[in-house]
N, C-alpha and C. Protein backbone atom coordinates (compact mmCIF):
# COMPACT_ATOMS: atom_id res chain seq x y z
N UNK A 1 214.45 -102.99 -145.47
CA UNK A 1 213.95 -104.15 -144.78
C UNK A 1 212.54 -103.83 -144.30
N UNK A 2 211.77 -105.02 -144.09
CA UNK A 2 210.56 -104.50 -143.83
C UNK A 2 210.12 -105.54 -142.56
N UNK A 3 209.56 -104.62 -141.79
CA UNK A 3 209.15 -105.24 -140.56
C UNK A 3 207.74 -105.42 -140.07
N UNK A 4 207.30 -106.93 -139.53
CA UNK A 4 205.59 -107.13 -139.66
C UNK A 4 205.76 -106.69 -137.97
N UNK A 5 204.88 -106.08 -137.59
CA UNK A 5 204.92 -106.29 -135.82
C UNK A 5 203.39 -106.53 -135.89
N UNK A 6 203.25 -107.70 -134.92
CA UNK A 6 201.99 -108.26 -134.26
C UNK A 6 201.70 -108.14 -132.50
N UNK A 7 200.46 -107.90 -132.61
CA UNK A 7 200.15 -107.67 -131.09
C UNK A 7 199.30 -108.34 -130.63
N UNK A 8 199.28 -109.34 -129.87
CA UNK A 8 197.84 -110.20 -129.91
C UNK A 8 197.52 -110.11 -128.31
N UNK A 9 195.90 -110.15 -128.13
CA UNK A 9 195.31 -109.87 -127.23
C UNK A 9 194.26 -110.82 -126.93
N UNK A 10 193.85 -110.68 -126.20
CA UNK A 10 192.61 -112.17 -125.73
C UNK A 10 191.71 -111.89 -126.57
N UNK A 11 191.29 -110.42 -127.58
CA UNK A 11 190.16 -110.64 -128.51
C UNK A 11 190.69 -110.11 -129.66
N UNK A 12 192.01 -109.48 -130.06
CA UNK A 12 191.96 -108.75 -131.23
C UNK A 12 193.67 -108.94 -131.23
N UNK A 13 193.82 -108.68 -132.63
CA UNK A 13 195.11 -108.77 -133.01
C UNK A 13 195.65 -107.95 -133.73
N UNK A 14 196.60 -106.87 -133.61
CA UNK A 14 196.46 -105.43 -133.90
C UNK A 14 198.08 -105.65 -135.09
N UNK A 15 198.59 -105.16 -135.74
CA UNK A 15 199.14 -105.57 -136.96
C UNK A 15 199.97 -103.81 -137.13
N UNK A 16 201.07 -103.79 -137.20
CA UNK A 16 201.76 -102.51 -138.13
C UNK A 16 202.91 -103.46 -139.48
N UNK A 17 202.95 -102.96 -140.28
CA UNK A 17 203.77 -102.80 -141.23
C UNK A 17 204.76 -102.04 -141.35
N UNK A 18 206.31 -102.06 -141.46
CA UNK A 18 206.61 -100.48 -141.39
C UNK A 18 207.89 -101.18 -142.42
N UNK A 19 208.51 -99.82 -143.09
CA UNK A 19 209.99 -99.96 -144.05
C UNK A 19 210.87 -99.35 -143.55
N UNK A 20 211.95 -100.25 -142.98
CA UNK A 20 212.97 -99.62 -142.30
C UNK A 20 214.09 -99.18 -143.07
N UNK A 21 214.55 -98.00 -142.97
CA UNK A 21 215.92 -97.64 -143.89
C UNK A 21 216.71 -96.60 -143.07
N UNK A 22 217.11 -95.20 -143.71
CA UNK A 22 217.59 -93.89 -143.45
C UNK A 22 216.44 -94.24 -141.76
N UNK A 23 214.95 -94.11 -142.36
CA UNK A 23 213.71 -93.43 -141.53
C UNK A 23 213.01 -94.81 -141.05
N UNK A 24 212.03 -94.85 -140.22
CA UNK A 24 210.77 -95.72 -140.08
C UNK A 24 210.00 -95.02 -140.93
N UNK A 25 209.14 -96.07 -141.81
CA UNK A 25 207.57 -95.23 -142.48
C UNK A 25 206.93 -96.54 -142.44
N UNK A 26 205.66 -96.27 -141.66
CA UNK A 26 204.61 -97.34 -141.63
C UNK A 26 203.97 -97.29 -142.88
N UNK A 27 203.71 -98.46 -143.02
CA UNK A 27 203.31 -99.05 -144.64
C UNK A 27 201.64 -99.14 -144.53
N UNK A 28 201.20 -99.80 -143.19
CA UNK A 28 200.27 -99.89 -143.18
C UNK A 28 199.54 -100.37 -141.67
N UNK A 29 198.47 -100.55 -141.21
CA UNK A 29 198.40 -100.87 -139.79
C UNK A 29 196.67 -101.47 -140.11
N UNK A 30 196.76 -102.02 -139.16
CA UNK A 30 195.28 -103.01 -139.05
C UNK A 30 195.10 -103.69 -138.30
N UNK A 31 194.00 -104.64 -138.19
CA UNK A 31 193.56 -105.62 -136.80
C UNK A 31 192.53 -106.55 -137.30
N UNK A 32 192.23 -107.06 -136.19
CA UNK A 32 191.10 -108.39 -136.32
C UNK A 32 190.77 -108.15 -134.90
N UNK A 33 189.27 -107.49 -134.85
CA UNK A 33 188.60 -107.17 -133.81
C UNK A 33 187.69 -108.43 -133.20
N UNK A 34 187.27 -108.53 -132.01
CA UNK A 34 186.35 -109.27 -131.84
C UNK A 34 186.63 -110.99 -132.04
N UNK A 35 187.80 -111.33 -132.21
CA UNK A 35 188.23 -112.59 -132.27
C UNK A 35 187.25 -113.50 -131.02
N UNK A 36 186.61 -114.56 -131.28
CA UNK A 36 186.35 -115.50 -130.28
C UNK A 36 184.70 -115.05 -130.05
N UNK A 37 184.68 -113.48 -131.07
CA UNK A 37 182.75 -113.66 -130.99
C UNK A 37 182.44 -113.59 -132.98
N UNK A 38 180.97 -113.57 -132.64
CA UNK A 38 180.13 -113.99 -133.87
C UNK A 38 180.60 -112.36 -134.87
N UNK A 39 181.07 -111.62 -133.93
CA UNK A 39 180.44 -109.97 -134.54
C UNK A 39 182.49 -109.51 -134.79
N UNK A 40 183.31 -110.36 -135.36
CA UNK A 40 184.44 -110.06 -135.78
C UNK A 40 184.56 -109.22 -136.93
N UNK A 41 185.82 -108.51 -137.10
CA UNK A 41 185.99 -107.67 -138.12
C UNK A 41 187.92 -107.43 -138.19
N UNK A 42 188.17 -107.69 -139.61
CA UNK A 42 189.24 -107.57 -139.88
C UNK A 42 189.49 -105.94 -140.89
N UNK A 43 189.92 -105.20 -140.60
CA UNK A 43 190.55 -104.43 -141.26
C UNK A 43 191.91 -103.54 -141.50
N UNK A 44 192.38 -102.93 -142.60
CA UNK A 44 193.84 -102.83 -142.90
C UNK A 44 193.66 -101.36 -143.75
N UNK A 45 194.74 -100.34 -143.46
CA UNK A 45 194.73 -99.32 -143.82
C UNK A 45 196.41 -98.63 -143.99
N UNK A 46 196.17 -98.34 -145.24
CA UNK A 46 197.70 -98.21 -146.05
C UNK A 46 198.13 -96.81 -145.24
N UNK A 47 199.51 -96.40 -145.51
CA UNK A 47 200.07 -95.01 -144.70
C UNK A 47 199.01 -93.90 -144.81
N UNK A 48 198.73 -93.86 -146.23
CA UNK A 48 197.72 -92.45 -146.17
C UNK A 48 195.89 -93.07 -145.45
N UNK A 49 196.31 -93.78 -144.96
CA UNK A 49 194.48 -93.85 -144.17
C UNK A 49 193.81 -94.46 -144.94
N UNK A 50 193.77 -94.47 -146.66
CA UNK A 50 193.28 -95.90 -147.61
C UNK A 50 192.59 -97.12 -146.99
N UNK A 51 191.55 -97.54 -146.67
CA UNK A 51 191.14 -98.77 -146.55
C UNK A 51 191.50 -99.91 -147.36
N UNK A 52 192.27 -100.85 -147.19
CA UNK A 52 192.37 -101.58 -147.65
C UNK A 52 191.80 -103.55 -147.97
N UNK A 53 190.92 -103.30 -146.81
CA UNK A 53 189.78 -104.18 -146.17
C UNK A 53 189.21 -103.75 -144.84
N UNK A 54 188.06 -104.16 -145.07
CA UNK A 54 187.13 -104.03 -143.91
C UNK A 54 186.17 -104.86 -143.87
N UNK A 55 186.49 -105.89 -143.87
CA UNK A 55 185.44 -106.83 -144.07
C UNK A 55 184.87 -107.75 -142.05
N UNK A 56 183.85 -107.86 -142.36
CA UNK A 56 183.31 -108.89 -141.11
C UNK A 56 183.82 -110.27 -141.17
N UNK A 57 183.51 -110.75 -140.01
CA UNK A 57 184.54 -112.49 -140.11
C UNK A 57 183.89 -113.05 -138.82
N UNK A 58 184.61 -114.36 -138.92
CA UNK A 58 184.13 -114.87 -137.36
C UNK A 58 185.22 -115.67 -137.78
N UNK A 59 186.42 -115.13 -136.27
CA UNK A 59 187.53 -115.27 -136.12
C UNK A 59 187.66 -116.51 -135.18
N UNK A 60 187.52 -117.45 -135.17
CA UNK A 60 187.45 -118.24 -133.81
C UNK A 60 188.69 -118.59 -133.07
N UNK A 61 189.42 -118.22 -133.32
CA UNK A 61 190.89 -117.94 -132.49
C UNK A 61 191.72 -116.90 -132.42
N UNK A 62 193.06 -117.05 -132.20
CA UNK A 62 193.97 -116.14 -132.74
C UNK A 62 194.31 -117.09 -133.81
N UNK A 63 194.76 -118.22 -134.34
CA UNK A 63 195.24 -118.68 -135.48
C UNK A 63 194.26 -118.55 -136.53
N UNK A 64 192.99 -118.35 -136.31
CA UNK A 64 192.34 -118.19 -137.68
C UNK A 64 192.22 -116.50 -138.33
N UNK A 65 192.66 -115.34 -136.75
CA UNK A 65 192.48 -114.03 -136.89
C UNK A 65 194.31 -113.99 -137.69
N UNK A 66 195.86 -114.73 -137.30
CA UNK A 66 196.41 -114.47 -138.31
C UNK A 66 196.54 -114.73 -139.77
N UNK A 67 195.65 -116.08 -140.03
CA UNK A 67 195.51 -116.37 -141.09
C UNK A 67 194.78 -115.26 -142.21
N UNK A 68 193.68 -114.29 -141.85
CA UNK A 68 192.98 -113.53 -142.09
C UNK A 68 194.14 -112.52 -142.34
N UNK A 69 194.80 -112.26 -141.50
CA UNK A 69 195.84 -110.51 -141.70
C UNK A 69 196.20 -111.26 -143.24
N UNK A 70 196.96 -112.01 -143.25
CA UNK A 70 198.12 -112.88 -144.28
C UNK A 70 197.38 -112.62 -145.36
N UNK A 71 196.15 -112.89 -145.41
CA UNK A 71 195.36 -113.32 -146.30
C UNK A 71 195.20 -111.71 -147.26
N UNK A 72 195.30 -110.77 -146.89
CA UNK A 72 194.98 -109.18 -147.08
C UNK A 72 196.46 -108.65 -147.53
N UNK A 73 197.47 -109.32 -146.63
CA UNK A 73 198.79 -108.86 -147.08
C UNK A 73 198.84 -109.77 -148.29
């Protein structure tokens, strides 16, 4: 089974991935920094540290910073 956990904060929205079985193993972890200014940044990084995006944004909420995670998963 696989589990999304979200953390949302008045500017950033912090993201783990993990596969639950026998063990926990995080799949992957990331965020959306800076939500609600011009200078946002979404990025996502697989178990071994892999970048998987890092891109800049201008997040103007939290609904447009989860649309962004979704968008990468």
């Amino acid at each position: 089974m696989r589990i999304l956990s979200l953390n949302g904060g008045s500017s950033s929205l912090k993201l783990g991935l993990y596969e639950l079985g026998a063990t926990e193993t995080r799949l992957a972890a990331g965020a959306v920094e800076g939500i609600g200014t011009e200078r946002g940044q979404c990025w996502m990084r697989d178990a071994a540290g892999r970048s998987l995006t890092n891109a800049p944004g201008d997040f103007a909420d939290s609904r447009v910073a989860v649309h962004a995670v979704f968008a990468v998963m």
